[in-house]
C-alpha atoms as a PDB file:
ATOM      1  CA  UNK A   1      86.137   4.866 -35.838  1.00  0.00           C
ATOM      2  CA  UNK A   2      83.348   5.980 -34.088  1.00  0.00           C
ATOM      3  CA  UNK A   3      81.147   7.210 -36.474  1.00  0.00           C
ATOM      4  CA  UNK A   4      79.801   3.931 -38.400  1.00  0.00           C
ATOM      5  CA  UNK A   5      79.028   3.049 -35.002  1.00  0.00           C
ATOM      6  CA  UNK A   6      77.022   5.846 -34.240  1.00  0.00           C
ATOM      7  CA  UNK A   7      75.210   5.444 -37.724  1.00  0.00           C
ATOM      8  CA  UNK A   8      74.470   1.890 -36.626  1.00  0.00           C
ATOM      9  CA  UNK A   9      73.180   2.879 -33.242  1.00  0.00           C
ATOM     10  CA  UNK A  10      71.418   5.914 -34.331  1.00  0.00           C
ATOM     11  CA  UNK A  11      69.641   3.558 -37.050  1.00  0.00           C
ATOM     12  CA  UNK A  12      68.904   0.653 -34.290  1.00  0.00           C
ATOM     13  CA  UNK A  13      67.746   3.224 -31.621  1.00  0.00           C
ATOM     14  CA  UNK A  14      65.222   4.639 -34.588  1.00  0.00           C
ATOM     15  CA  UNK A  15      64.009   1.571 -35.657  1.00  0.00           C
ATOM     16  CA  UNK A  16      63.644   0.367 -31.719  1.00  0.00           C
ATOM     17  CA  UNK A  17      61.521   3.281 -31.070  1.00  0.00           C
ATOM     18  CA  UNK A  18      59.641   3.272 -34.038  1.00  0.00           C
ATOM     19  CA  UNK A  19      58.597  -0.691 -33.429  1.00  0.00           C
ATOM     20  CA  UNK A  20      57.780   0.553 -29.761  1.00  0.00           C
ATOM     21  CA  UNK A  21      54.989   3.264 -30.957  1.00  0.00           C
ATOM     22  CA  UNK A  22      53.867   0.639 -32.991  1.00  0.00           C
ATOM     23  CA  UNK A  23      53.182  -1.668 -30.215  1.00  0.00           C
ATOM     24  CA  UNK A  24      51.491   0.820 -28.362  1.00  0.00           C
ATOM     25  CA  UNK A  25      49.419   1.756 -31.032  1.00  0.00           C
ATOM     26  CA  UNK A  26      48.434  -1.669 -31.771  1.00  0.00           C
ATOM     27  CA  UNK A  27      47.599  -2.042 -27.972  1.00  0.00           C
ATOM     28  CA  UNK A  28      45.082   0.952 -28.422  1.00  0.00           C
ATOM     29  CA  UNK A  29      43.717  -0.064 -31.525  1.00  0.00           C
ATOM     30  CA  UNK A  30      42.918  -3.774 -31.296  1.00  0.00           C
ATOM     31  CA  UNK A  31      39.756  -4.752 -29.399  1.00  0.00           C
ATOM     32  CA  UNK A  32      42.494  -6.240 -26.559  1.00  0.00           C
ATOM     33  CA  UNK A  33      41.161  -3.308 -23.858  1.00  0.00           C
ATOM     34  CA  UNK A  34      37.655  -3.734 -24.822  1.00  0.00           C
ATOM     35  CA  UNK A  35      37.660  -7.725 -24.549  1.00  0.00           C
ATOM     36  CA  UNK A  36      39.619  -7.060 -21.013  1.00  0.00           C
ATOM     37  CA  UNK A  37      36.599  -4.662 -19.962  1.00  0.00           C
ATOM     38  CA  UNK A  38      33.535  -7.242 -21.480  1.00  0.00           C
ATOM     39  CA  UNK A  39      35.747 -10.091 -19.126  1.00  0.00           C
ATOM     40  CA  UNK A  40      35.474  -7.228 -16.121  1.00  0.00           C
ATOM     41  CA  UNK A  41      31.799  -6.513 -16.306  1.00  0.00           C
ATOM     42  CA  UNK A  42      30.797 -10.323 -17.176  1.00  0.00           C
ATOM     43  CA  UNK A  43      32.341 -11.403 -14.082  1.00  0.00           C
ATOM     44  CA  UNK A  44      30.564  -8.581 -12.014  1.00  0.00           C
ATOM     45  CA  UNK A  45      27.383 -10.242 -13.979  1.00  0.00           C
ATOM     46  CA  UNK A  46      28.363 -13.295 -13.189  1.00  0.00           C
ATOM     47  CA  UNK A  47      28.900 -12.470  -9.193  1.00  0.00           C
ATOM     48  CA  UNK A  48      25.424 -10.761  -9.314  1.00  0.00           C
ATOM     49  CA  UNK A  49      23.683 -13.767 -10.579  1.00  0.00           C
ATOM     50  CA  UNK A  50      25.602 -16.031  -7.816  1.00  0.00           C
ATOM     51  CA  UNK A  51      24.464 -13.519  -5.354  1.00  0.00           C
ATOM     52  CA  UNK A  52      20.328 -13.652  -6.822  1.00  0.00           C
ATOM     53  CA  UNK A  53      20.802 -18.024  -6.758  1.00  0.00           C
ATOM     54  CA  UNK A  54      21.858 -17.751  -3.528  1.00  0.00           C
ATOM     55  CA  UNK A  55      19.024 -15.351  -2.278  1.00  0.00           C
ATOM     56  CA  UNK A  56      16.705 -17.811  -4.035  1.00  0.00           C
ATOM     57  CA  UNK A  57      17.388 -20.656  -2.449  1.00  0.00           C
ATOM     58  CA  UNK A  58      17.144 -19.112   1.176  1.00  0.00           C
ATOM     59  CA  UNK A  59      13.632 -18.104   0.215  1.00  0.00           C
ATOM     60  CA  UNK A  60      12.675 -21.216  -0.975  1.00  0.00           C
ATOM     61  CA  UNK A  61      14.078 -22.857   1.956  1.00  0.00           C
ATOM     62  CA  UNK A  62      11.820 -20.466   4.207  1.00  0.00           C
ATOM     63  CA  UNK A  63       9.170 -21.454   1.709  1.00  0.00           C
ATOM     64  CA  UNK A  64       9.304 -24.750   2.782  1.00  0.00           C
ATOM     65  CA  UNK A  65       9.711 -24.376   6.275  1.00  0.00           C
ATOM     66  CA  UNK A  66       6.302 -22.224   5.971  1.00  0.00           C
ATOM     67  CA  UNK A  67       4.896 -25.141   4.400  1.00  0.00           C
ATOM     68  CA  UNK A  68       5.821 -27.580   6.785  1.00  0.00           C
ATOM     69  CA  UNK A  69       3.931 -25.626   9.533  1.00  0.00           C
ATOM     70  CA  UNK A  70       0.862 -25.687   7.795  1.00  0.00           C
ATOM     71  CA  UNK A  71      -0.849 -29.094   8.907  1.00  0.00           C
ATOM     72  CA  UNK A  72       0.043 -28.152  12.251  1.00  0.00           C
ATOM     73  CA  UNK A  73      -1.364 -24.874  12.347  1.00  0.00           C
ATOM     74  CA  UNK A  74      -4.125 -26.087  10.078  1.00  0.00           C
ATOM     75  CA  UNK A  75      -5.313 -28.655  12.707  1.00  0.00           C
ATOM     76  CA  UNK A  76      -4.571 -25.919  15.791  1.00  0.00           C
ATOM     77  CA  UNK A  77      -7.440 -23.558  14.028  1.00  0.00           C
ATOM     78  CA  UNK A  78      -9.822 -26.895  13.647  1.00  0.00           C
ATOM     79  CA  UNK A  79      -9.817 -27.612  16.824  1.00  0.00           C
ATOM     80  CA  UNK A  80     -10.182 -23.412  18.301  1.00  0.00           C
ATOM     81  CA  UNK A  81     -13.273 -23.964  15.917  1.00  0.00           C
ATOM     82  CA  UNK A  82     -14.524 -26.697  17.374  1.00  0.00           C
ATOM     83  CA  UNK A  83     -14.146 -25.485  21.410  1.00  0.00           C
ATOM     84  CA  UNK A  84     -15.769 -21.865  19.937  1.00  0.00           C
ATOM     85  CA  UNK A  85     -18.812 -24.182  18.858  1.00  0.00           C
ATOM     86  CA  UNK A  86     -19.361 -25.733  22.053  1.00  0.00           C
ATOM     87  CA  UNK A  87     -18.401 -22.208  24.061  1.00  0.00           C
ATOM     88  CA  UNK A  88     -21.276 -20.698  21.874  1.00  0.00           C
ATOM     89  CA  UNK A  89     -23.616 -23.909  22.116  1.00  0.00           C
ATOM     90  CA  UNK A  90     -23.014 -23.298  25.909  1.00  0.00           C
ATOM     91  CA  UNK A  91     -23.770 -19.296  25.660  1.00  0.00           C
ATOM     92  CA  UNK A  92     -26.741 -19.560  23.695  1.00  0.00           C
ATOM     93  CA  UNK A  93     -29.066 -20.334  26.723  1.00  0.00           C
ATOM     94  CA  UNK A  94     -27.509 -17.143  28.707  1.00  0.00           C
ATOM     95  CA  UNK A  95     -27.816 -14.757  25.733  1.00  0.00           C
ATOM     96  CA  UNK A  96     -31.541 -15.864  25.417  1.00  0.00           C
ATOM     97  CA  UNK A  97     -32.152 -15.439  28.638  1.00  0.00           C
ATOM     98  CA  UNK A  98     -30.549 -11.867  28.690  1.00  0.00           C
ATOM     99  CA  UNK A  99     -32.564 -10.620  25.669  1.00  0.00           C
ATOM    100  CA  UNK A 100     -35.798 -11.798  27.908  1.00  0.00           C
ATOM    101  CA  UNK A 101     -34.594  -9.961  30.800  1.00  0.00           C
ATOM    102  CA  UNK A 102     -33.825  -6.824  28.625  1.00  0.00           C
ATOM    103  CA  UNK A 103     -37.433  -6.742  27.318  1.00  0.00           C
ATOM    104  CA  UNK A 104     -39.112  -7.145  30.722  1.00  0.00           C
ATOM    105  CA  UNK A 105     -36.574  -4.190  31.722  1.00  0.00           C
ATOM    106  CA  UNK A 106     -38.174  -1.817  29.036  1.00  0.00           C
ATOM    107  CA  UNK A 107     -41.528  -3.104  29.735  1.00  0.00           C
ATOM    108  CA  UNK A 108     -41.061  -1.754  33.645  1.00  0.00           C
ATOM    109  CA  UNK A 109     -39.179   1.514  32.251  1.00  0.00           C
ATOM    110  CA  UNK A 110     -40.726   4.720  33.535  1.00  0.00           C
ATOM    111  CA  UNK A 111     -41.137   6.365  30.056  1.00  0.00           C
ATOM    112  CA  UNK A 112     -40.690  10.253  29.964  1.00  0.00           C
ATOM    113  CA  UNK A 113     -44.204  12.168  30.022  1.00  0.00           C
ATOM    114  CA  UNK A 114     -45.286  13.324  26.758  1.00  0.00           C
ATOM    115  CA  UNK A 115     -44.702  17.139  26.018  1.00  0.00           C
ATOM    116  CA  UNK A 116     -47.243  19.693  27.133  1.00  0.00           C
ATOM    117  CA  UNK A 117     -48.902  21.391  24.574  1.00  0.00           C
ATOM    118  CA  UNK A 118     -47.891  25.080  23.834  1.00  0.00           C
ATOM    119  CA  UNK A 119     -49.044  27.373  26.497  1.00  0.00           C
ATOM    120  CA  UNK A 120     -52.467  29.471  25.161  1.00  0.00           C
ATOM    121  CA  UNK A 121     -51.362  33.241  24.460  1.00  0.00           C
ATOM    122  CA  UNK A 122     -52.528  35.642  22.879  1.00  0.00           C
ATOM    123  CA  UNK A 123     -52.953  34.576  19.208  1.00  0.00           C
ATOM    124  CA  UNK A 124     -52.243  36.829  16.315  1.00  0.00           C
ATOM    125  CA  UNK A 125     -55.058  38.956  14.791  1.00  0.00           C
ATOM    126  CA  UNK A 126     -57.443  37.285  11.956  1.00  0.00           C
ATOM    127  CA  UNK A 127     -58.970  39.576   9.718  1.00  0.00           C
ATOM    128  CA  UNK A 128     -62.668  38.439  10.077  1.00  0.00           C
ATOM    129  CA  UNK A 129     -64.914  38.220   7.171  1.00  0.00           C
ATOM    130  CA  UNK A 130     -67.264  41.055   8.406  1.00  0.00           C
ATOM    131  CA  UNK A 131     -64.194  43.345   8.296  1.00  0.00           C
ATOM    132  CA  UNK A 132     -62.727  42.462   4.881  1.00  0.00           C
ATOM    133  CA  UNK A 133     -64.044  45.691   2.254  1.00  0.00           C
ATOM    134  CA  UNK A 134     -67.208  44.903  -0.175  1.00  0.00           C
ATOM    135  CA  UNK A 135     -67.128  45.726  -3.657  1.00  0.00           C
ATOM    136  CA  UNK A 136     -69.927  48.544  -2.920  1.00  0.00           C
ATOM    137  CA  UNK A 137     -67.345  50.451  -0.017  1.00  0.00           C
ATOM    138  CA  UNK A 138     -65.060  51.081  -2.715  1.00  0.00           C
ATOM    139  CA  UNK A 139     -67.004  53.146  -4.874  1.00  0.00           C
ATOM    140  CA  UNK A 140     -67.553  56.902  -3.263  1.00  0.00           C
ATOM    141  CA  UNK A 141     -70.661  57.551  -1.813  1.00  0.00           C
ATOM    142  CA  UNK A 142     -73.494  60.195  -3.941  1.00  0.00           C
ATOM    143  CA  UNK A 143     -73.982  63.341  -2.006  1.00  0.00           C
END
């Protein structure tokens, strides 16, 4: 009696393996995969935009730490302004003074002798208006 047993088993094990290609098939098919890859890459999104908040918010915190500093420094450059004023105020009678002294310096200045004219030499020949031809010397003379 073995054999409707085997029939029965045969026909189980067929449909068993048929339903199992199915499922597979149905696991390739639907959009189950792709939804499981938008969840991946949305939470790598998601991470990266965690990351950018957080790098914005240390910048604005050094933002504001710059900004904090400002009055202070502000007033540290008002009052190097203010002691430059009075250190120039101060210098102004000395640089006077040494502009005076400079002109009274070139005024005393031995100043180089003027150059010497070019030594006289023999000077290159002039034809003189008694030697220059006349009209009549050109024409050949009667014999």
């Amino acid at each position: 009696m073995p054999w409707p047993f085997e029939l029965i088993g045969g026909a189980l094990r067929s449909v068993l393996g048929v339903s199992e290609r199915a499922e597979v098939e149905v696991v390739r098919v639907t959009p189950l995969r792709e939804t499981q890859e938008l969840e991946a890459k949305l939470d790598e999104t998601v991470a990266a935009m965690q990351r950018a908040c957080e790098s914005l918010e240390r910048h604005a915190d050094s933002i504001g730490a710059l900004s904090d500093s400002l009055p202070a420094l502000t007033e540290s450059v008002t009052r190097l302004t203010e002691e430059l004023s009075g250190v120039m105020r101060m210098t102004a009678p000395l640089a006077a003074a040494e502009r005076d002294v400079s002109r009274f310096d070139r005024l005393l200045r031995r100043r180089p002798p003027a150059p010497a004219a070019p030594a006289p030499g023999p000077a290159p020949p002039i034809a003189a208006a008694s030697e220059a031809p006349s009209p009549d010397s050109a024409r050949p003379a009667d014999s």
